[in-house]
Every structure is written in C-alpha cells, then in structure tokens.
Protein backbone atom coordinates (compact mmCIF):
# COMPACT_ATOMS: atom_id res chain seq x y z
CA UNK A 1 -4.44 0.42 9.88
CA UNK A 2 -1.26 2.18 9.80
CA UNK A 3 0.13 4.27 12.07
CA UNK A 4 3.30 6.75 10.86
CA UNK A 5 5.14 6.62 14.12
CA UNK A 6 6.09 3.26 12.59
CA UNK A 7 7.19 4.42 9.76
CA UNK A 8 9.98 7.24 9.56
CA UNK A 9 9.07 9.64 6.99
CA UNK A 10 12.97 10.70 6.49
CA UNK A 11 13.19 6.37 6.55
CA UNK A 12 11.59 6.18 2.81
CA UNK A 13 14.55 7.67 1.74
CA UNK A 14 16.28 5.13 2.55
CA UNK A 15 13.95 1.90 1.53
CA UNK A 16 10.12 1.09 0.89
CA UNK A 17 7.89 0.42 3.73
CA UNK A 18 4.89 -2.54 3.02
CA UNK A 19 2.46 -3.45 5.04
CA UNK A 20 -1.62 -4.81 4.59
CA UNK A 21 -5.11 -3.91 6.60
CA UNK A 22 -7.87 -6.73 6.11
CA UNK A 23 -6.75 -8.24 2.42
CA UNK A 24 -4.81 -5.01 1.44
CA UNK A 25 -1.28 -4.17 1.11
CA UNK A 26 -0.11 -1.13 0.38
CA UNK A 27 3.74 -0.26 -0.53
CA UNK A 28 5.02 2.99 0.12
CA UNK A 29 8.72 4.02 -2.22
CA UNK A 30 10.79 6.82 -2.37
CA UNK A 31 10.50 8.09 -6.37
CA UNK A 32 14.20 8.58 -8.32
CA UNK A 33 14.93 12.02 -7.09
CA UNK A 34 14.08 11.18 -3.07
CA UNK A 35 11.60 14.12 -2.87
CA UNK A 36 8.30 12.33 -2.85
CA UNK A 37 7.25 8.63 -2.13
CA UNK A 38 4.74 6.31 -3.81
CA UNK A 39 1.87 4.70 -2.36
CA UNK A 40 0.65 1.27 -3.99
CA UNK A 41 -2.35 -0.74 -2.41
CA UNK A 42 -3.31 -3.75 -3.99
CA UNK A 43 -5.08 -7.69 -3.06
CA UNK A 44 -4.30 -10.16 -1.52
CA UNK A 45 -2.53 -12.44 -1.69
CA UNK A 46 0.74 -11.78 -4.12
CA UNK A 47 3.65 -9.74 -3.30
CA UNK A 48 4.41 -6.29 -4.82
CA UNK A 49 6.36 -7.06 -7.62
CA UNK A 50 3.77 -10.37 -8.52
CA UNK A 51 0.72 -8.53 -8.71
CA UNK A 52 -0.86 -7.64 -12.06
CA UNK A 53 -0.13 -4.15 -12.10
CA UNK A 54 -3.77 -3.98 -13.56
CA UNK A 55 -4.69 -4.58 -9.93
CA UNK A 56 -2.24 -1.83 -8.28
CA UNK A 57 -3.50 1.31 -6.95
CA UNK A 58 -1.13 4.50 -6.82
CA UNK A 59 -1.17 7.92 -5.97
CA UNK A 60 2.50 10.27 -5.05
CA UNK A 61 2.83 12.19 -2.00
CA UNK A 62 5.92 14.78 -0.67
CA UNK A 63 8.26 13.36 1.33
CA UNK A 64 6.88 15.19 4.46
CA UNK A 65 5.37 14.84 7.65
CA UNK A 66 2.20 16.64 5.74
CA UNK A 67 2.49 14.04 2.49
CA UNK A 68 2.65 10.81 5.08
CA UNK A 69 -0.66 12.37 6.89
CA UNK A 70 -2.28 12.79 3.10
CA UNK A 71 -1.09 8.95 2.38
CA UNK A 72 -2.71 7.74 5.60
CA UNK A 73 -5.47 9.24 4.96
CA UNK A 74 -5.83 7.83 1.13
CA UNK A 75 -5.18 4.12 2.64
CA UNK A 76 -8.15 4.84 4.88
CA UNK A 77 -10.35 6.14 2.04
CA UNK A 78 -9.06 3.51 -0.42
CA UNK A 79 -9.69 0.67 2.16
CA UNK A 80 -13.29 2.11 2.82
CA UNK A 81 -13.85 2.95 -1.01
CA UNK A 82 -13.30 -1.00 -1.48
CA UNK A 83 -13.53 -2.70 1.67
CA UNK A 84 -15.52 -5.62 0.45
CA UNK A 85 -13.18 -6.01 -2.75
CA UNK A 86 -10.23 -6.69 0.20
CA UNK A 87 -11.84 -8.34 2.34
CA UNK A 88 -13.52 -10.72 -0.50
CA UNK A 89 -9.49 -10.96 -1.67
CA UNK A 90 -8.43 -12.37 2.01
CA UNK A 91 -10.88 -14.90 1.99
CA UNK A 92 -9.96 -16.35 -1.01
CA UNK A 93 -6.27 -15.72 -0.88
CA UNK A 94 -5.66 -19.23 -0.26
CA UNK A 95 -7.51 -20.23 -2.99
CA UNK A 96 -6.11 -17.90 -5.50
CA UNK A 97 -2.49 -18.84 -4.69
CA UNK A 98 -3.33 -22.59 -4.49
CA UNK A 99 -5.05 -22.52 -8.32
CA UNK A 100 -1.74 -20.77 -9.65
C-alpha cells in the first residue's frame, strides 16, 4: 500500500503527502507546531478537502521514523478493518461523481 521510503518523514514538515490503496486515500499533514503529522483515510472518489468530513478517518502520530511505522501500520489495519467499504467506494466512484 504504502511504502515510507517514498515518503520523507522530515518531508511532512514541509507539505502533506496523499495517496489511495483499492478505493482509499489517505492524507498525511504536519499539525501547527511541526511535531506530529495527521493521518486522514477516506472514499473514493472526492478529494481531501471535498469529502464530507463525516466520512474522514483520523488518528495523530510523532513526527518520527517510529510514528510513520505506527501510521503504516493503521492504513493497513484501517484498509483491512473496511476493505469492502473501499473497495465497494471504487466501484462506484464513477457513479457517485457522475450523480453530483
């Protein structure tokens, strides 16, 4: 799904990191004070900012080798906890974003 040599933990400092595994995106941000990051996974097929946050996910990790191994893991559990909720919101992305 994702793997962290892609993404620079110093690097969320810096700017947010998005990406999506089988009809779920997650978003990883830096909070105000740059000593922990976000992590957001939510459906298909909308962007960050025009999903319902009703639909949105999150849980707050260090900004640490250590906190970016606990987020990876929590995208893996989170994709397994729901797996056919995202894959059920892949197949009908299309149809979602054509009826709005």
């Amino acid at each position: 799904m994702i793997d962290k040599t892609f993404i620079p933990v110093g690097g969320l400092k810096k700017e947010p990191y998005s990406g999506c595994h089988n009809g779920m995106r997650y978003f990883l941000q830096a909070d105000e004070q740059k000593l922990n990051f976000i992590a957001t996974v939510y459906p298909e097929p909308w962007s960050f900012e025009k999903t319902d946050p009703k639909n949105k996910i999150s849980a707050t990790f260090p900004i640490s080798e250590e906190g970016m191994d606990n987020a990876i893991a929590w995208l893996f559990h989170m994709y397994e906890e729901k797996k056919d909720f995202w894959n059920d919101s892949l197949k009908n992305a299309m149809h979602i974003a054509f009826t709005n």
